[in-house]
Protein backbone atom coordinates (compact mmCIF):
# COMPACT_ATOMS: atom_id res chain seq x y z
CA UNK A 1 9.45 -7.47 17.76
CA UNK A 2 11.88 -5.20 19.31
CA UNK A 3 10.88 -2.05 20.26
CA UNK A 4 12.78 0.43 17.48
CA UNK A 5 11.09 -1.76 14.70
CA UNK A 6 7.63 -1.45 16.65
CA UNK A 7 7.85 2.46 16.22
CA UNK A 8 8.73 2.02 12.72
CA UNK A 9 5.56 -0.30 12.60
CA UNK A 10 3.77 2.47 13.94
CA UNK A 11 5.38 5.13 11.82
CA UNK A 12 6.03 3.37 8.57
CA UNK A 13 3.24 1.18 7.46
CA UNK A 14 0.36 2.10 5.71
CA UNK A 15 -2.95 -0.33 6.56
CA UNK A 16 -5.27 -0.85 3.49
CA UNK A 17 -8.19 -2.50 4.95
CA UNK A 18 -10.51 -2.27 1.68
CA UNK A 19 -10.84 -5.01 -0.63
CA UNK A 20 -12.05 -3.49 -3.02
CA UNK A 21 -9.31 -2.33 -5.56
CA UNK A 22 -11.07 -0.23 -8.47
CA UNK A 23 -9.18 1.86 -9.91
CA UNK A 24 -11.01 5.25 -7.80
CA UNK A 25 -10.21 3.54 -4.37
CA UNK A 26 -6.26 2.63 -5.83
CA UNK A 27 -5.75 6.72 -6.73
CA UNK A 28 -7.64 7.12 -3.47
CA UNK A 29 -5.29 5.43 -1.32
CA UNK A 30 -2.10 6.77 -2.74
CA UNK A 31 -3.44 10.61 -2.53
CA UNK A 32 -4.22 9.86 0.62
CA UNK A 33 -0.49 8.45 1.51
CA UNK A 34 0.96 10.91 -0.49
CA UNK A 35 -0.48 13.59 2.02
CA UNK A 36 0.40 11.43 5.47
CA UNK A 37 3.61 10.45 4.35
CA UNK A 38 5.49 10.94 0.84
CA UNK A 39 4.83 14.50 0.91
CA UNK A 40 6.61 14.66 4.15
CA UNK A 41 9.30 13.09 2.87
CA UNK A 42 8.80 10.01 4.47
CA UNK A 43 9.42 6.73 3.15
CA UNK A 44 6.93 3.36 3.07
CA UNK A 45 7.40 0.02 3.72
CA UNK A 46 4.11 -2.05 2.41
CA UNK A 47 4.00 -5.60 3.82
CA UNK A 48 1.14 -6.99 1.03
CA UNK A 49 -0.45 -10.12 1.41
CA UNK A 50 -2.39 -12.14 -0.65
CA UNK A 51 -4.43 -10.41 -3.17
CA UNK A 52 -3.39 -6.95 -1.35
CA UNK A 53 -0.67 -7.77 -3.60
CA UNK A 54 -2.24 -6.91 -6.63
CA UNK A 55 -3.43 -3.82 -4.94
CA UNK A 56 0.18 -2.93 -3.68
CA UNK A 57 1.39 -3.65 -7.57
CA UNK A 58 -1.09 -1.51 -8.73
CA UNK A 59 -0.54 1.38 -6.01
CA UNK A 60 3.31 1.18 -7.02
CA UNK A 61 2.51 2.16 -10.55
CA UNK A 62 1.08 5.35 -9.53
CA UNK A 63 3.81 6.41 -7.41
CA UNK A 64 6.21 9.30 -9.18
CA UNK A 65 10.12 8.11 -9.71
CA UNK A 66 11.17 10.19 -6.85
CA UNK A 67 8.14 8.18 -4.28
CA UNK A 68 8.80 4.82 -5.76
CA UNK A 69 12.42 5.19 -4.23
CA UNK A 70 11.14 5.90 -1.35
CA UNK A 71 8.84 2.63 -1.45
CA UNK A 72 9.40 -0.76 -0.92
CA UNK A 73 7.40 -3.64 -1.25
CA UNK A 74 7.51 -6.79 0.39
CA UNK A 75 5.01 -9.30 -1.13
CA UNK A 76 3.92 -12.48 1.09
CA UNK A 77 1.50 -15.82 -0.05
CA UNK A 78 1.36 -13.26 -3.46
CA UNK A 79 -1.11 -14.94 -6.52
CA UNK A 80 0.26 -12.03 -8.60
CA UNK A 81 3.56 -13.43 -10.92
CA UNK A 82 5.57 -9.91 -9.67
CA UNK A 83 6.50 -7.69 -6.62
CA UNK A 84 6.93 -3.83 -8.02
CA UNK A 85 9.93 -2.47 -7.57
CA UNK A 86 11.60 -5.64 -7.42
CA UNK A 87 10.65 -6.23 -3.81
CA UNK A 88 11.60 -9.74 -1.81
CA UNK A 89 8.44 -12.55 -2.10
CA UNK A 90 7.53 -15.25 0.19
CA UNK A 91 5.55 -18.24 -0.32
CA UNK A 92 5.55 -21.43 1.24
CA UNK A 93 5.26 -24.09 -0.75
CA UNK A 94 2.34 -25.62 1.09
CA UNK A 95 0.14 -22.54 0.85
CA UNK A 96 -2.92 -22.76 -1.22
CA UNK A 97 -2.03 -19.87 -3.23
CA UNK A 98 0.47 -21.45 -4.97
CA UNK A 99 -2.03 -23.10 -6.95
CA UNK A 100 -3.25 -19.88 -8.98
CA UNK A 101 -2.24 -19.78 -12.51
CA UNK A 102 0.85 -17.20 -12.70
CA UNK A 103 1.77 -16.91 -9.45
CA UNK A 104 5.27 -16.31 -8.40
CA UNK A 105 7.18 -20.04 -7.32
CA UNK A 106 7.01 -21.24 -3.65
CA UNK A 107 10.58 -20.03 -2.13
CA UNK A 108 9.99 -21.42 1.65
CA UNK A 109 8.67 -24.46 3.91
CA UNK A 110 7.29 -24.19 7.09
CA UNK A 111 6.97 -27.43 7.65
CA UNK A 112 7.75 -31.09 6.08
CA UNK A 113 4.15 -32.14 5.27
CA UNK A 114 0.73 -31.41 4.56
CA UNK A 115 -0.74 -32.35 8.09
CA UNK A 116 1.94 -30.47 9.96
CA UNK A 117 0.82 -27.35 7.43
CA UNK A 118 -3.09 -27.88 8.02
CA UNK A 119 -2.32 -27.92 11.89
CA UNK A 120 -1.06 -24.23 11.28
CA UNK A 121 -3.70 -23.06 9.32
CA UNK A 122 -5.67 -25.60 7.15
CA UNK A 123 -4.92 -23.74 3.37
CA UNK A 124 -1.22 -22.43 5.15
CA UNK A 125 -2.18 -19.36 3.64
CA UNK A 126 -3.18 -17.06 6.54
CA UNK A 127 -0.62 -13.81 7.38
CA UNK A 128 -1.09 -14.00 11.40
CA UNK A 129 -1.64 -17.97 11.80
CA UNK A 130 0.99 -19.11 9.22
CA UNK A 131 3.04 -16.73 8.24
CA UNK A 132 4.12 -14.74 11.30
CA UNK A 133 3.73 -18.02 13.42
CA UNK A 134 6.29 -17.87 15.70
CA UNK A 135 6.98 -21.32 15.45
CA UNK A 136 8.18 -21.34 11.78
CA UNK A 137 10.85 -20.01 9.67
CA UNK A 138 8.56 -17.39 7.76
CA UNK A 139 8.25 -15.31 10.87
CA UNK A 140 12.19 -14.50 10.81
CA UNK A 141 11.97 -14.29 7.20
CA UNK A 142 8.75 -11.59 7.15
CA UNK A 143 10.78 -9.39 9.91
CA UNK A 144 13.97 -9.82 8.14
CA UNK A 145 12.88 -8.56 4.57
CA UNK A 146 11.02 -5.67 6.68
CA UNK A 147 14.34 -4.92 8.57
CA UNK A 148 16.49 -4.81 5.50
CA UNK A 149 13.70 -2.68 3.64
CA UNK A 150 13.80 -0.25 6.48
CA UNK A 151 17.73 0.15 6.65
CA UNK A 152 17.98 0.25 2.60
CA UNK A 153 15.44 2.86 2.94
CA UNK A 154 17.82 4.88 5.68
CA UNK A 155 20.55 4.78 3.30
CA UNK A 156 19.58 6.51 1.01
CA UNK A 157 17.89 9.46 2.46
């Protein structure tokens, strides 16, 4: 990662490290983003994976008009069947997660089989092994939609 976007990591992302997301912990989270970032003015890029997806969905909802265009959303391995705010999804069609009823379709391969998949990361589902593997596409495709959130978002302020 080059260094500008590594500052923007630094400055831009928010980290939700619960797993737990009731409803209290969901308003929790965005007051608390509100006051480190939206409130400043500043806008949010939320890489979500896997069920944080549902969480970032949720999260979106909350936001007023004037945050959510200041928001983007970039949904990876996602069980959920949307990304708010019309944000870019990737899933490989190998991960296990495509398996879950209502899930958005597979839109990437890693690699040509199974095996080569389970070498990776034995349910091809995990963000680090598989997903920002430098060895496969999905890295380039991650850091792309991140990179094109990022300058959409300096656009427009």
């Amino acid at each position: 990662i080059d260094s500008r976007l590594a500052d923007i990591f630094q400055q831009a992302f928010v980290v939700f490290t619960t797993r737990d997301t009731s409803d209290d912990v969901v308003v929790a989270h965005v007051a608390r983003l509100r006051e480190r970032a939206l409130n400043r003015g500043a806008a949010v890029v939320i890489v979500a994976h896997s069920q944080g997806n549902f969480f970032a969905n949720d999260y979106f909802e909350l936001l007023r008009t004037e945050e959510k265009s200041r928001t983007r959303i970039i949904s990876v391995a996602t069980p959920a069947s949307f990304t708010a705010g019309n944000g870019p999804h990737l899933t490989d069609n190998w991960d296990v997660i495509r398996s879950v009823p209502g899930s958005r379709d597979p839109n990437n391969q890693n690699v040509d089989t199974w095996q080569e998949a389970a070498e990776l990361d034995i349910y091809a589902h995990s963000f680090e092994k598989y997903y920002l593997n430098p060895a496969v596409v999905s890295r380039l495709k991650v850091l792309s939609a991140i990179r094109a959130a990022i300058s959409e978002l300096e656009e427009e302020q």
